[in-house]
Protein backbone atom coordinates (compact mmCIF):
# COMPACT_ATOMS: atom_id res chain seq x y z
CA UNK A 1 126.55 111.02 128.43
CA UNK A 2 129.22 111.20 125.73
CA UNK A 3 131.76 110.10 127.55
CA UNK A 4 130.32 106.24 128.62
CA UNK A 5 129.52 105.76 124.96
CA UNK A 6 132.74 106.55 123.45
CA UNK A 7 134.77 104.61 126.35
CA UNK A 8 132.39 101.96 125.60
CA UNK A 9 133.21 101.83 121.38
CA UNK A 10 137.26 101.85 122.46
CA UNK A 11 136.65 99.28 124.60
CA UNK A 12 135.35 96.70 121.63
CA UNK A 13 137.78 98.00 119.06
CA UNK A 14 140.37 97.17 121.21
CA UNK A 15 139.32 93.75 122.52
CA UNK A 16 138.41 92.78 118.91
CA UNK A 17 135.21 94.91 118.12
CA UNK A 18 137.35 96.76 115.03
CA UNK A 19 137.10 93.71 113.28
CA UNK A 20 133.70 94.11 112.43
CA UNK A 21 134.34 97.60 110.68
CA UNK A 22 136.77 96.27 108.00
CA UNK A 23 137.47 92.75 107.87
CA UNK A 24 140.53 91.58 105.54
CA UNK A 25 139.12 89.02 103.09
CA UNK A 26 135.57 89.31 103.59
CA UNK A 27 133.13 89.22 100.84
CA UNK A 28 132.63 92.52 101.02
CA UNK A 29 136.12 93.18 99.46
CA UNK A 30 137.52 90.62 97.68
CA UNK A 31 138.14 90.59 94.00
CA UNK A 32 135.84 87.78 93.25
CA UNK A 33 132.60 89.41 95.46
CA UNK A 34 133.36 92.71 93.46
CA UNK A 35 132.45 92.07 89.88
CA UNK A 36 130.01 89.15 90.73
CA UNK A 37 126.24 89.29 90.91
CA UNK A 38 125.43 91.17 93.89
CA UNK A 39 123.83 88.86 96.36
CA UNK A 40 120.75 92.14 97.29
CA UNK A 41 120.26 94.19 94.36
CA UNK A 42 118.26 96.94 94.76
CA UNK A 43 115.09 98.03 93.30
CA UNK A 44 115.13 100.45 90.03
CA UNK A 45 113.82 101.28 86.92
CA UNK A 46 114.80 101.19 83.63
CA UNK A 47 113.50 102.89 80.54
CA UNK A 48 112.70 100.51 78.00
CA UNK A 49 112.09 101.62 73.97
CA UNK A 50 110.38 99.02 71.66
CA UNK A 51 112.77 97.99 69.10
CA UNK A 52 113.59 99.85 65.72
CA UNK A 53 112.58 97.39 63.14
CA UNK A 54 109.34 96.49 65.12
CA UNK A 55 106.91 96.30 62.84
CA UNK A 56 104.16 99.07 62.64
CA UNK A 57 100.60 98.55 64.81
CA UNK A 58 97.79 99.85 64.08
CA UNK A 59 94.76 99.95 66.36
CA UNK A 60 92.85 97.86 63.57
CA UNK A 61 95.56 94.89 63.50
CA UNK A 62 94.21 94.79 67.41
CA UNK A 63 90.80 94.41 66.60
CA UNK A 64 91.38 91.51 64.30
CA UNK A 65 91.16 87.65 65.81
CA UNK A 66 92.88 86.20 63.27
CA UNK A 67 95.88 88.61 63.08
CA UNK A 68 96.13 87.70 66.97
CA UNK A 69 97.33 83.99 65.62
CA UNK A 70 100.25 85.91 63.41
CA UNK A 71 103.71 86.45 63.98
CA UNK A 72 104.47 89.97 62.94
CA UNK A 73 108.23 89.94 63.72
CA UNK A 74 109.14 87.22 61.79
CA UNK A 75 106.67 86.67 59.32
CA UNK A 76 108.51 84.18 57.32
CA UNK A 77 110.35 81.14 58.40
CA UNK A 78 114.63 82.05 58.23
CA UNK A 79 116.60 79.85 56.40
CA UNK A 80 117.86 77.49 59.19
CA UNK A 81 114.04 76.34 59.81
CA UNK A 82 113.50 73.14 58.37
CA UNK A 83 115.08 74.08 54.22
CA UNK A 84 113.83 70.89 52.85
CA UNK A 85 110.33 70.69 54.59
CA UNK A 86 107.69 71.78 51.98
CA UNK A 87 105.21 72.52 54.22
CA UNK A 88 107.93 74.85 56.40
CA UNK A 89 105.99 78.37 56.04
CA UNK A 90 103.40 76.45 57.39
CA UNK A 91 104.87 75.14 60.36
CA UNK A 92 106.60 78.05 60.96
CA UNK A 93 103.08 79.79 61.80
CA UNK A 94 102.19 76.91 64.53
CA UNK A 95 105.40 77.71 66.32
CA UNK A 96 104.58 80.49 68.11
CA UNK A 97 100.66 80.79 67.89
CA UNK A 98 99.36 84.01 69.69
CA UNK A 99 102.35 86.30 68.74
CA UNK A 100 100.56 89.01 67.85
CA UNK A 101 98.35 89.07 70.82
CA UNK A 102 101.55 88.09 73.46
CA UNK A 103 102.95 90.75 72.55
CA UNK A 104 101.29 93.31 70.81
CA UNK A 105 97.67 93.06 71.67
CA UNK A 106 97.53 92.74 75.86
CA UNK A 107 101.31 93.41 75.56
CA UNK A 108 103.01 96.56 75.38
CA UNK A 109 105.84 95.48 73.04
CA UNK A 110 105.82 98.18 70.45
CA UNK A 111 105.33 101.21 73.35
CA UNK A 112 107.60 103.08 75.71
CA UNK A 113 107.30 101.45 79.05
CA UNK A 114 109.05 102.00 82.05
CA UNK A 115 110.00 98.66 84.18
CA UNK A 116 111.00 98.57 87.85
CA UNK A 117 112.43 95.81 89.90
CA UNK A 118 115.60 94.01 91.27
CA UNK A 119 116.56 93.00 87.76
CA UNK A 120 114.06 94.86 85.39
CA UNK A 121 116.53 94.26 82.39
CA UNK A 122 116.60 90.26 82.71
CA UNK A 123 113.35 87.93 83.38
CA UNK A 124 114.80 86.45 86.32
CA UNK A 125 117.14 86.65 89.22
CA UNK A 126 120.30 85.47 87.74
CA UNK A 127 121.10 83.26 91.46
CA UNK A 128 117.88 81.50 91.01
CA UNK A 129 114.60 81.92 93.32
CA UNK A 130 111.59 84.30 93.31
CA UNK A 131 111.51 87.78 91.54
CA UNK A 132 109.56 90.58 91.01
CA UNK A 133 109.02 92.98 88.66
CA UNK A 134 106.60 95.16 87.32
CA UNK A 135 106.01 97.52 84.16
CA UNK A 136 104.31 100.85 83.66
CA UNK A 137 103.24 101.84 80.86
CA UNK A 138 100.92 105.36 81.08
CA UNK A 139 98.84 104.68 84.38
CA UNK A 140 98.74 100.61 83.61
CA UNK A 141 100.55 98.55 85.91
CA UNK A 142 101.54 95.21 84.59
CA UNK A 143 102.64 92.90 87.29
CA UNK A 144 105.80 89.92 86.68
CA UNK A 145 106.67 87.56 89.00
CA UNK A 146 109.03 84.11 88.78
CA UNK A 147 110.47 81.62 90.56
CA UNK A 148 113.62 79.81 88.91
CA UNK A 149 115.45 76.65 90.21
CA UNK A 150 117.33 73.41 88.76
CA UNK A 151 114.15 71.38 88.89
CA UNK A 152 111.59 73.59 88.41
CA UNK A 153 111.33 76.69 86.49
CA UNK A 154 107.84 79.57 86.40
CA UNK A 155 107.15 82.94 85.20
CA UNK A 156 103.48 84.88 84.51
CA UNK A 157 103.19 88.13 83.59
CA UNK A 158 104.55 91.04 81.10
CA UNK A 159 108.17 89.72 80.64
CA UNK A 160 111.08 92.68 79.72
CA UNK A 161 110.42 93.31 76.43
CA UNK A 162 106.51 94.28 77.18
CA UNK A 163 105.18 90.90 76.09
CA UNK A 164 102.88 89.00 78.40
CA UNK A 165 103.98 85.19 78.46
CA UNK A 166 103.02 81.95 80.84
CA UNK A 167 105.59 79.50 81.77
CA UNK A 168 105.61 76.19 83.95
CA UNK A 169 108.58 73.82 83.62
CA UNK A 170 109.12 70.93 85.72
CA UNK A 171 112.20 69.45 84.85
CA UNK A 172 112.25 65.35 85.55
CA UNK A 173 115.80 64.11 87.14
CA UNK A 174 118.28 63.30 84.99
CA UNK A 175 120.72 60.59 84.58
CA UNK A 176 123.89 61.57 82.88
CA UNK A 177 124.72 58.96 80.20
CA UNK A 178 128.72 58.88 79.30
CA UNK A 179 128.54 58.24 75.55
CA UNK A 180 131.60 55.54 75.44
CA UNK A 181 130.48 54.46 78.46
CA UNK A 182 130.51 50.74 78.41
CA UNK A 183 128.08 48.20 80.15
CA UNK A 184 129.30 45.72 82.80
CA UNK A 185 130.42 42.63 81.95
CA UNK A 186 128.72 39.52 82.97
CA UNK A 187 130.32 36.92 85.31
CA UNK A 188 128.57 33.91 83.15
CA UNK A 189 129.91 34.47 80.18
């Protein structure tokens, strides 16, 4: 029985059948497929810590509404943000409204968390399309998912720094404007 199987393998190397073992120039081994994205990464899982300078949570910052509607990272408005606005520190505060509770509150932010998926360390497949992820943190499961195009980007769910966020872009066509670009003349003139 060994014998028909191993006449039959010579028998495609040498009418062209090798050529399927090691092609010269494929993808597989050129220079530019080798430090590329890889077109089917596979599934893992990354340890992730919660920052250094995160700011300290206590369980009754959680239990507290109107904390929810703070931003404990960045408290204050930086120095780029609007310098001659007086009302800056205010506007600052409606930037990001639910901070706290993104990522602190129903997130996992400030905890070690464990996240698993084609890409766990990114929040989306770097060639565009769907992805998957998920994040564990104790016995809670905390589901990702998003889709990412040219026209049209989405994400929902606990994103890769343990924050839970909600995203729906539709992006309208655009028409590239040359900025010296001159109209056409008229024939009446």
């Amino acid at each position: 029985m060994k014998l028909p199987t191993l006449f039959f393998a010579g028998v495609l190397f040498v009418l062209g059948g090798g050529g399927v073992f090691a092609q010269s120039g494929s993808a597989t081994n050129s220079v530019a497929g080798t430090n590329g994205i890889p077109k089917c990464a596979h599934w893992r899982t990354i340890k992730v810590k919660p920052d250094e300078d995160a700011p300290k949570v206590h369980f009754y910052n959680k239990l507290n509404p109107i904390w929810w509607f703070k931003n404990a990272d960045d408290p204050k408005p930086p120095v780029w943000y609007r310098p001659e606005d007086k009302h800056r520190k205010l506007k600052w505060s409606f930037r990001n409204p639910m901070h706290n509770f993104n990522f602190y509150v129903i997130g996992v932010a400030n905890k070690k968390f464990a996240r698993s998926g084609r890409f766990p360390e990114r929040n989306a497949d770097p060639q565009g399309g769907w992805d998957f992820e998920a994040a564990r943190w104790k016995f809670i499961w905390l589901p990702y998912v998003s889709y990412h195009r040219s026209k049209f980007d989405f994400y929902f769910g606990w994103r890769n720094r343990g924050n839970f966020g909600i995203k729906v872009n539709i992006n309208p066509k655009q028409n590239p404007k040359e900025p010296n670009a001159t109209p056409p003349k008229d024939d009446n003139s």
